[in-house]
Protein backbone atom coordinates (compact mmCIF):
# COMPACT_ATOMS: atom_id res chain seq x y z
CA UNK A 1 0.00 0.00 0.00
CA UNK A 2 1.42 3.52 -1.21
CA UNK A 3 2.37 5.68 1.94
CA UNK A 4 -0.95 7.40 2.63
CA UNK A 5 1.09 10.95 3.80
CA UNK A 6 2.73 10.94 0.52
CA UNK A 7 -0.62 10.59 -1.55
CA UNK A 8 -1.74 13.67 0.62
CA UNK A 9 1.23 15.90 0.25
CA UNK A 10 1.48 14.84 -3.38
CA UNK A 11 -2.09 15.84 -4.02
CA UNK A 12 -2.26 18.91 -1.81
CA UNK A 13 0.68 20.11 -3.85
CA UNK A 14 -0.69 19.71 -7.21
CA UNK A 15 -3.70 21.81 -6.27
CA UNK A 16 -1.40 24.62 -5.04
CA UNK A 17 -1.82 24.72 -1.24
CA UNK A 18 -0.04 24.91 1.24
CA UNK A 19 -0.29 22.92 4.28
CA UNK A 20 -1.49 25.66 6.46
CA UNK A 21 -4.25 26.67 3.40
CA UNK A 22 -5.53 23.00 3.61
CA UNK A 23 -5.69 22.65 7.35
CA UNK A 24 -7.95 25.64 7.20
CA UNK A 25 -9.75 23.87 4.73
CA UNK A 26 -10.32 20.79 6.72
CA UNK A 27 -10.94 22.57 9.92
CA UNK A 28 -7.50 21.45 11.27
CA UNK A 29 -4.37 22.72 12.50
CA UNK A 30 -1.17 23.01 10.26
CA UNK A 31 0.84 20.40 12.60
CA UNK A 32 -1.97 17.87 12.30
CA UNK A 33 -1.67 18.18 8.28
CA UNK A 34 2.28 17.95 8.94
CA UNK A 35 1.64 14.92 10.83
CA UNK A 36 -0.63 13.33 8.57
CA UNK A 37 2.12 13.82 5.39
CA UNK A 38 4.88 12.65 7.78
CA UNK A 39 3.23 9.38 8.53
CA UNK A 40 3.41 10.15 12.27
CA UNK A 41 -0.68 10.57 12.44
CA UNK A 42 -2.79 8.71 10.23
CA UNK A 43 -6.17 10.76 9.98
CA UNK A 44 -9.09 9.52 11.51
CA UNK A 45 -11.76 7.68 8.96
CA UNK A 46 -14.01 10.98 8.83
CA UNK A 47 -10.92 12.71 8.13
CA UNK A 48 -10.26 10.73 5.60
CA UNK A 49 -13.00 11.16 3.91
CA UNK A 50 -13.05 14.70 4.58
CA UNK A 51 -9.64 14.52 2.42
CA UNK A 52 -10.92 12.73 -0.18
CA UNK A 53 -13.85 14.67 -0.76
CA UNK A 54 -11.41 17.96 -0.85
CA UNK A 55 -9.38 16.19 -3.76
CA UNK A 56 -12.33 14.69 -5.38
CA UNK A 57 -10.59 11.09 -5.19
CA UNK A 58 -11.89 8.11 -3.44
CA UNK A 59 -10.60 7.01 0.01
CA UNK A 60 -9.16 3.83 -1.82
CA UNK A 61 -7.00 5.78 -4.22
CA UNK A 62 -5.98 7.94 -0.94
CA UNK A 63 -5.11 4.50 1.04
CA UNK A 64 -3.44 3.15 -2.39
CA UNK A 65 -5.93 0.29 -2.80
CA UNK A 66 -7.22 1.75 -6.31
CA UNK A 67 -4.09 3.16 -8.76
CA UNK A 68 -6.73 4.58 -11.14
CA UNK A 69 -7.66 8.41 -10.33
CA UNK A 70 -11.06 8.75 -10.31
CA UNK A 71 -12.40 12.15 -10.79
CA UNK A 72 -15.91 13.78 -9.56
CA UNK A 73 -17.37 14.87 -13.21
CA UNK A 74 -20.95 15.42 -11.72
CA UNK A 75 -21.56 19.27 -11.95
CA UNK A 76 -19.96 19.01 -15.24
CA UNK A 77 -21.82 19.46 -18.32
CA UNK A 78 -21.92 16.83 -21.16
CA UNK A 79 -19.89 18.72 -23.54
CA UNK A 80 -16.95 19.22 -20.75
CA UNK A 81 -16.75 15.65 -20.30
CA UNK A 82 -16.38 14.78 -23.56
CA UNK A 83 -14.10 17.64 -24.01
CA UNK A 84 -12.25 16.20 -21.32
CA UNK A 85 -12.64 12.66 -22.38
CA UNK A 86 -11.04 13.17 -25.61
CA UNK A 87 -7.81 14.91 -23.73
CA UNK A 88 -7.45 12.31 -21.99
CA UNK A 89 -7.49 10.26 -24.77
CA UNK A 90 -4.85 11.85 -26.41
CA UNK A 91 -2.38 11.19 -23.65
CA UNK A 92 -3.28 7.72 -23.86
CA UNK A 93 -1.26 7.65 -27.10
């Protein structure tokens, strides 16, 4: 199983934050969020999903369980997910 810290820090950092921004996001403190990407706290199971839900993943692709990224496309129209869709496509290639 991937390190679950890692996943975190790797995700928090591709949408820009920094720790202290997503601890205020989860209603946490900064240290807890250090802990967490540390691996010397795991996050409680309603954290977790609190996580998740703030990265649009699932809690298996946070724990490592599922490689596959699976994004939330529901408030998007039909046209963006094809749009998107056919991008993806093209780095399939």
């Amino acid at each position: 199983m991937i390190n679950l810290g890692l996943r975190i820090k790797n995700l928090r950092l591709e949408k820009g934050l920094t720790q202290e921004q997503f601890a205020i996001r989860l209603g946490v403190t900064k240290s807890i969020i250090s802990a967490y990407e540390s691996g010397v706290r795991h996050p409680s199971l309603d954290m977790l999903v609190k996580i998740s839900q703030s990265f649009n993943v699932t809690t298996d692709f946070l724990l490592g369980l599922n490689k596959n990224l699976e994004l939330n496309v529901s408030e998007l129209s039909s046209e963006q997910i094809s749009i998107l869709r056919a991008l993806i496509e093209q780095f399939s290639k």
